[in-house]
C-alpha atoms as a PDB file:
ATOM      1  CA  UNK A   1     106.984 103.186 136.461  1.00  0.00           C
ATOM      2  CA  UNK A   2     106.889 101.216 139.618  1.00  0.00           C
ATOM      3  CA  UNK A   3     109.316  99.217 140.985  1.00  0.00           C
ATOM      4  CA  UNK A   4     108.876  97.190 143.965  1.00  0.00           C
ATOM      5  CA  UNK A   5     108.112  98.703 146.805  1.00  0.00           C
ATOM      6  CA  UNK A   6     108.802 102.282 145.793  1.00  0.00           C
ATOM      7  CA  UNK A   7     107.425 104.515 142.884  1.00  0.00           C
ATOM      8  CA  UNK A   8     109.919 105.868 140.994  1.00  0.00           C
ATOM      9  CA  UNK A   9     109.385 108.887 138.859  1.00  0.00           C
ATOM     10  CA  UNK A  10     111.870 111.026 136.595  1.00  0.00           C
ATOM     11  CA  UNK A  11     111.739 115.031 137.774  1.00  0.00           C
ATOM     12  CA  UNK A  12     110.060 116.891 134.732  1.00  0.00           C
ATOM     13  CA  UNK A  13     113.226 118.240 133.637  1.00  0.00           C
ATOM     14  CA  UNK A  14     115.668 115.265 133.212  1.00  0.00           C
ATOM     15  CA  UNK A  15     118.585 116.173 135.309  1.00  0.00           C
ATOM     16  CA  UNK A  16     121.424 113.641 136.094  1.00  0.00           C
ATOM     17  CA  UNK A  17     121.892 115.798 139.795  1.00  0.00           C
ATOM     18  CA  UNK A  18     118.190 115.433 140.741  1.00  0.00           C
ATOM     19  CA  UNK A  19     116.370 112.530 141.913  1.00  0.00           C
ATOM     20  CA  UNK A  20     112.864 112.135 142.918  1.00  0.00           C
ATOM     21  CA  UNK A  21     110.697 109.658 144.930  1.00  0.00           C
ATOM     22  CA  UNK A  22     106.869 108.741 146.430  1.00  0.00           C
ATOM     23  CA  UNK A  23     106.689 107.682 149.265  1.00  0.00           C
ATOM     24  CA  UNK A  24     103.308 105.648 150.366  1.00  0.00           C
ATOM     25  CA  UNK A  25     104.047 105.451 154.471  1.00  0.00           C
ATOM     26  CA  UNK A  26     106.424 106.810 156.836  1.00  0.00           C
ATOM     27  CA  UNK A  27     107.921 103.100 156.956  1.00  0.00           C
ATOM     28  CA  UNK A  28     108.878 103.753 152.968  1.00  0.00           C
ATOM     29  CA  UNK A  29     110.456 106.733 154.225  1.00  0.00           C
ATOM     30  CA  UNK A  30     112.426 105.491 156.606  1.00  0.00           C
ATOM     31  CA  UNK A  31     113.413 103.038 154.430  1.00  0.00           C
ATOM     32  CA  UNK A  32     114.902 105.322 151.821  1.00  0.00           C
ATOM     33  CA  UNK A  33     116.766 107.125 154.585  1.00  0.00           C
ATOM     34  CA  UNK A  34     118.232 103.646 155.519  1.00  0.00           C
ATOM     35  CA  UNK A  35     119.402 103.092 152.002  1.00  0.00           C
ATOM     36  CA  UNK A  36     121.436 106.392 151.759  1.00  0.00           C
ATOM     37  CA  UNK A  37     122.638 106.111 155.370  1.00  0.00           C
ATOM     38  CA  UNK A  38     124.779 103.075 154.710  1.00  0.00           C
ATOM     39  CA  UNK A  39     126.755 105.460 152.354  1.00  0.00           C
ATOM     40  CA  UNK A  40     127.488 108.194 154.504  1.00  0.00           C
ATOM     41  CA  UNK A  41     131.470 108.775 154.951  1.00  0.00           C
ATOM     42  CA  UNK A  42     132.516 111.700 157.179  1.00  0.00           C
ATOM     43  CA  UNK A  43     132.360 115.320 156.221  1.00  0.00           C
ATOM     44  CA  UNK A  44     129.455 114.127 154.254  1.00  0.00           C
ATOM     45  CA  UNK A  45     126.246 117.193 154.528  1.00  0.00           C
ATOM     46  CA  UNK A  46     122.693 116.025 153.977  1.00  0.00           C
ATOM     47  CA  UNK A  47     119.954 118.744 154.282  1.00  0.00           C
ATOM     48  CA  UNK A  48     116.416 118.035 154.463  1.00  0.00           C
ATOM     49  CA  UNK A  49     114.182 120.964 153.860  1.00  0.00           C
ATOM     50  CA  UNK A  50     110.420 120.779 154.286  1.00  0.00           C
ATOM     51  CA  UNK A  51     107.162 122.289 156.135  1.00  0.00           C
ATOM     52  CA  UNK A  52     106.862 120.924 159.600  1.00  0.00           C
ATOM     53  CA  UNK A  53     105.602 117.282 159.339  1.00  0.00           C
ATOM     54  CA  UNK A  54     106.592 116.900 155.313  1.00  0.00           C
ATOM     55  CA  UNK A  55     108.546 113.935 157.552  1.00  0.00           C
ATOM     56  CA  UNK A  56     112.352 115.296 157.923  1.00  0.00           C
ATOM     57  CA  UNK A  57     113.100 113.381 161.359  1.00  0.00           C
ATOM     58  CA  UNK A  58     111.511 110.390 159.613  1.00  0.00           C
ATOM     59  CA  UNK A  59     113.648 110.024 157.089  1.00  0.00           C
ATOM     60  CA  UNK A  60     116.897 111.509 159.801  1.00  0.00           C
ATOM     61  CA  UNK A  61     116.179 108.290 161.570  1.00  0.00           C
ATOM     62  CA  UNK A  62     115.961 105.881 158.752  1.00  0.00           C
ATOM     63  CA  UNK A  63     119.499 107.827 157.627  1.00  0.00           C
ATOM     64  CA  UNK A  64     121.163 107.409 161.607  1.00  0.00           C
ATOM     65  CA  UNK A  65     119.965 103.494 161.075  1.00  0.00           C
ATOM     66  CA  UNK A  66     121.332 102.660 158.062  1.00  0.00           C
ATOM     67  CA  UNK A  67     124.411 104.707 159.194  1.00  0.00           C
ATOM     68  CA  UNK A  68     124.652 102.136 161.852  1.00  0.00           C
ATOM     69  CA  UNK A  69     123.615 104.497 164.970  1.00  0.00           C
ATOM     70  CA  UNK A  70     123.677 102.861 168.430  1.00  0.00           C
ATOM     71  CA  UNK A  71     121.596 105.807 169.431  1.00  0.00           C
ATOM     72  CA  UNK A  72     117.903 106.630 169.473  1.00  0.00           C
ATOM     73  CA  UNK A  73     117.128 108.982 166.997  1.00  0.00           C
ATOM     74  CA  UNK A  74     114.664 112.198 168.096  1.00  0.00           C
ATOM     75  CA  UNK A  75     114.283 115.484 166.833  1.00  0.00           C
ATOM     76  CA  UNK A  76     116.788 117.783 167.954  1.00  0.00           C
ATOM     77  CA  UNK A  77     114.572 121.156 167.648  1.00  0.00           C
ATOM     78  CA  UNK A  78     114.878 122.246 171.312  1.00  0.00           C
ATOM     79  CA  UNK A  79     118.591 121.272 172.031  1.00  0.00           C
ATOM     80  CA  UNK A  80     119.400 122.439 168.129  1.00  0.00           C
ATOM     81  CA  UNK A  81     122.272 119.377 167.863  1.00  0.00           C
ATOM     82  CA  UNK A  82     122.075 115.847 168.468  1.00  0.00           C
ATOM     83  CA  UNK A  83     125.300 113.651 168.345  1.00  0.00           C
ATOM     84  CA  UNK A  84     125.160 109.586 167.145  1.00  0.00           C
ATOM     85  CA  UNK A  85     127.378 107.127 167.611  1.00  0.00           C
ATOM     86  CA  UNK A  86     128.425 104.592 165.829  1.00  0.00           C
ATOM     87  CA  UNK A  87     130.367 100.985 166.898  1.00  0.00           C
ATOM     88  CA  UNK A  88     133.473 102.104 165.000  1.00  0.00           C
ATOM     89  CA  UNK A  89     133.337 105.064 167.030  1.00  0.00           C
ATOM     90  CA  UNK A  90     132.019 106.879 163.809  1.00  0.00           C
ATOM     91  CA  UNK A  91     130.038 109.821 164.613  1.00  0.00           C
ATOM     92  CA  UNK A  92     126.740 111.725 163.034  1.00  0.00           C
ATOM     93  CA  UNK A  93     125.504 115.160 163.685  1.00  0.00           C
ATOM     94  CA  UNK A  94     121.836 115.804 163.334  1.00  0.00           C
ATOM     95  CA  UNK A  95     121.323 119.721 163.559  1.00  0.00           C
ATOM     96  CA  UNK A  96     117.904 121.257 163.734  1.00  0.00           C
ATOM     97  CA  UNK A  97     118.070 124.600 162.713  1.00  0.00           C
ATOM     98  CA  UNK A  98     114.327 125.852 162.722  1.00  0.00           C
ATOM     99  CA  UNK A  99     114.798 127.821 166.448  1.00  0.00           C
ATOM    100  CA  UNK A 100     118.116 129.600 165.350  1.00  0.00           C
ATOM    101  CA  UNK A 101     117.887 133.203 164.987  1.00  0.00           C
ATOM    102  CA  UNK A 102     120.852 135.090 163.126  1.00  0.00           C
ATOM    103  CA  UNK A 103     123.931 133.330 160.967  1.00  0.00           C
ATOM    104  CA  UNK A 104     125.700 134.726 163.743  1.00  0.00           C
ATOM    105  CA  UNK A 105     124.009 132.083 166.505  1.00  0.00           C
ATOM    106  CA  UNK A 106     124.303 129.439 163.694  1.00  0.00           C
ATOM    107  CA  UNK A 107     128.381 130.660 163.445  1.00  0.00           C
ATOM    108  CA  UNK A 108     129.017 129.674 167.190  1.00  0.00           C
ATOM    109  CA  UNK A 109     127.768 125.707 166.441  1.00  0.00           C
ATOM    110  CA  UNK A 110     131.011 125.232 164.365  1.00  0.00           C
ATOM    111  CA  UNK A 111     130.030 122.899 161.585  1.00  0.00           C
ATOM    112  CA  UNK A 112     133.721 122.490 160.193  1.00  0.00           C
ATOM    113  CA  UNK A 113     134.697 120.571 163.282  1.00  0.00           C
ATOM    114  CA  UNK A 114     131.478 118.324 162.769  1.00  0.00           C
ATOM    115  CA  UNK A 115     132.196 117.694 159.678  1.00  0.00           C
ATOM    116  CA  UNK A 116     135.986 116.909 160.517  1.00  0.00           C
ATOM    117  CA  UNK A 117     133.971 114.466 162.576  1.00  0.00           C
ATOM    118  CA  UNK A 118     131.632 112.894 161.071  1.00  0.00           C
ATOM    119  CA  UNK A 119     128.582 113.162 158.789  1.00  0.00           C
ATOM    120  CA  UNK A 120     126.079 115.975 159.274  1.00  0.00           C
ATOM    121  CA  UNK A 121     122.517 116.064 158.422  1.00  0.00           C
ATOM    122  CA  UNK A 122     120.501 119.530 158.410  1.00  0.00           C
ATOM    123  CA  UNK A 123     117.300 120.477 159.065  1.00  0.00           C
ATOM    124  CA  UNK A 124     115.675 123.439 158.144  1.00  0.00           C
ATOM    125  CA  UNK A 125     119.066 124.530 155.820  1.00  0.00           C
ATOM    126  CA  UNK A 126     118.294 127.775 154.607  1.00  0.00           C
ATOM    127  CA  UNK A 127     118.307 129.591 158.412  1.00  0.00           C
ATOM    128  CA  UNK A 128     122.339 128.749 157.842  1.00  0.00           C
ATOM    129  CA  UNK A 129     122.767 130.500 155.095  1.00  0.00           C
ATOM    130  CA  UNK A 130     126.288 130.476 153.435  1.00  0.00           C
ATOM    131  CA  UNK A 131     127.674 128.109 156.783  1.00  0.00           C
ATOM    132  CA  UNK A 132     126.748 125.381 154.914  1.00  0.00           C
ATOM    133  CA  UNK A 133     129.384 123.577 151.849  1.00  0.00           C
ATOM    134  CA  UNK A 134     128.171 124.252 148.839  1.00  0.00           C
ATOM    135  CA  UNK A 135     128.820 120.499 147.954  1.00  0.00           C
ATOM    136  CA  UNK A 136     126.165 118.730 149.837  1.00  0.00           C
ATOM    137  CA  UNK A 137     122.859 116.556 148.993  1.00  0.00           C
ATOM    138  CA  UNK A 138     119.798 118.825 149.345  1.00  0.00           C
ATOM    139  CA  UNK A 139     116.667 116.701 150.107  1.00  0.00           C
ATOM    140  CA  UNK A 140     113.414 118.412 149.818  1.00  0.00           C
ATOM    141  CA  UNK A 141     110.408 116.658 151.693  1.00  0.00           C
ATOM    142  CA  UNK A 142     106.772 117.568 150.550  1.00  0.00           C
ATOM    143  CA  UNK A 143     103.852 116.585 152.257  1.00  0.00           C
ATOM    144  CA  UNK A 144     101.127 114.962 149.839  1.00  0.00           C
ATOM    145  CA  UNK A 145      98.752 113.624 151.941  1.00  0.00           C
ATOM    146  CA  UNK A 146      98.323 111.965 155.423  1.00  0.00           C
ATOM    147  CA  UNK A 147     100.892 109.191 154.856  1.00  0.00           C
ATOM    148  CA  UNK A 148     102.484 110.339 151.150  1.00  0.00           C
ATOM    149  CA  UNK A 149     105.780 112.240 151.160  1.00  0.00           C
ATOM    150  CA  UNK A 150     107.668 113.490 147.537  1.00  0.00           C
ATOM    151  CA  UNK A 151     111.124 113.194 148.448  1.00  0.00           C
ATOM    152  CA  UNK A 152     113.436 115.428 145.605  1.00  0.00           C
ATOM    153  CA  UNK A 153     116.824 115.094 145.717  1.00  0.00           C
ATOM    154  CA  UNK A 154     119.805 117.295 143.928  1.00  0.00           C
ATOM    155  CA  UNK A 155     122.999 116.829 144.278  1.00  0.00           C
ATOM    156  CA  UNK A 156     125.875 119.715 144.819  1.00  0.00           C
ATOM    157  CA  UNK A 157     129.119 118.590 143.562  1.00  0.00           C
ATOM    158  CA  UNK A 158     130.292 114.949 142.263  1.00  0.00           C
ATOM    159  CA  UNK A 159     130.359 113.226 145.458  1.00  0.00           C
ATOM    160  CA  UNK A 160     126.887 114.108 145.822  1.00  0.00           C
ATOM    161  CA  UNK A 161     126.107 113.108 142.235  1.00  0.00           C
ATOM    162  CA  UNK A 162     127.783 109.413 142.909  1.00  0.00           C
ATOM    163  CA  UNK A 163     125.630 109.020 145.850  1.00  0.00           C
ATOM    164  CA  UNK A 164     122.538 109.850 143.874  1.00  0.00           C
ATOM    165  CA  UNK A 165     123.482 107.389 141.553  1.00  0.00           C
ATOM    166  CA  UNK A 166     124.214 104.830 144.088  1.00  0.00           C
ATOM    167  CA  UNK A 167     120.789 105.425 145.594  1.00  0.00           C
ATOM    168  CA  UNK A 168     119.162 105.388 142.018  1.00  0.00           C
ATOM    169  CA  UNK A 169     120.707 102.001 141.824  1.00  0.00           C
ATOM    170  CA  UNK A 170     119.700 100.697 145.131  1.00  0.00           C
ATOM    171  CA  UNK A 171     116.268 101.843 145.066  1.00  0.00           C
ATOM    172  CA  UNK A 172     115.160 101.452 141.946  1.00  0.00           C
ATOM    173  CA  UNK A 173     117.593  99.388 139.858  1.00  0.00           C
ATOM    174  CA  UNK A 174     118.626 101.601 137.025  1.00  0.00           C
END
C-alpha cells in the first residue's frame, strides 16, 4: 500500500522485529534516516549492511541530522571512525568498517567506550564479528536500481523492537 511519500510493504514473512521500506531517491533515504535519528539515545548500535553504493552513508547522514549533528557528515572509510557532535554535547560514532582486517584491529577501536558515549552506527558489520551487542538494529540496504534502495530492518532485542515500532508509526502511520 502506499502511503505518502514512502511505499510501505510488509516483509514476506510477517515478523513484528522486521521492517521493510522502498525508497524512490536518495532524498527518501535520507529522509528515513532523519526519522530514526531523532530517536537515538546513547549506547544505541545501528548497522547498515549493503554492497558499496546500496546508499549506507546516505541514510548515516539523514540518521547524524535527525540526531541533531552540528557536523558534516562523510564517509569515514579511510579514517575508519568519525565522531559527531551534538548541541547538548551528545555525541555519535559513525564507524566504517570495510578497510579493517582481523577482529583483532577491530578490538583496538574500543566500541564499549563509544557506546558509553554516545550512539554508534556501523558500516559494513559483519568484519566485527562478535564486537558488536547482540541487541542492536540491523539495517540492510539493497540497491534496486539507479535511484531505488530496499531498506530491511530487524530488530535485536526490545529496545530495538520499540524503535521499529516508533519508526513504523512515524513513517507510515500504523
Amino acid at each position: 500500500m502506499a502511503t505518502g511519500r514512502y511505499n510501505f510493504h510488509p516483509m514476506p514473512i510477517l515478523d513484528a522485529h522486521m521492517l521493510e521500506f522502498f525508497s524512490r531517491s536518495p532524498e527518501q533515504t535520507r529522509r528515513i534516516g532523519i526519522r530514526l535519528g531523532g530517536l537515538l539515545e546513547p549506547g544505541d548500535v545501528i548497522c547498515l549492511q549493503g554492497d558499496l553504493g546500496a546508499g549506507k552513508t546516505t541514510f548515516a547522514q539523514g540518521l547524524a541530522q535527525g540526531w541533531g549533528s552540528l557536523d558534516a557528515v562523510s564517509s569515514p572509510t579511510f579514517i575508519l571512525v568519525n565522531q559527531y557532535r551534538r548541541a547538548d554535547g551528545g555525541k555519535l560514532f559513525h564507524l566504517d568498517a570495510y578497510r579493517l582486517d582481523s577482529v583483532p584491529e577491530a578490538e583496538e577501536l574500543d566500541l564499549d567506550s563509544m557506546l558509553n558515549e554516545g550512539a554508534l552506527i556501523i558500516e559494513w558489520p559483519e568484519r566485527l564479528g562478535n564486537l558488536i551487542p547482540n541487541d542492536q538494529l540491523r539495517i540492510q540496504l539493497e540497491h534496486i536500481s539507479e535511484e531505488h534502495r530496499r531498506l530491511g530492518f530487524r530488530a535485536h532485542g526490545k529496545h530495538y523492537d520499540k524503535l521499529l515500532d516508533e519508526i513504523r508509526q512515524s513513517v507510515v502511520g500504523g
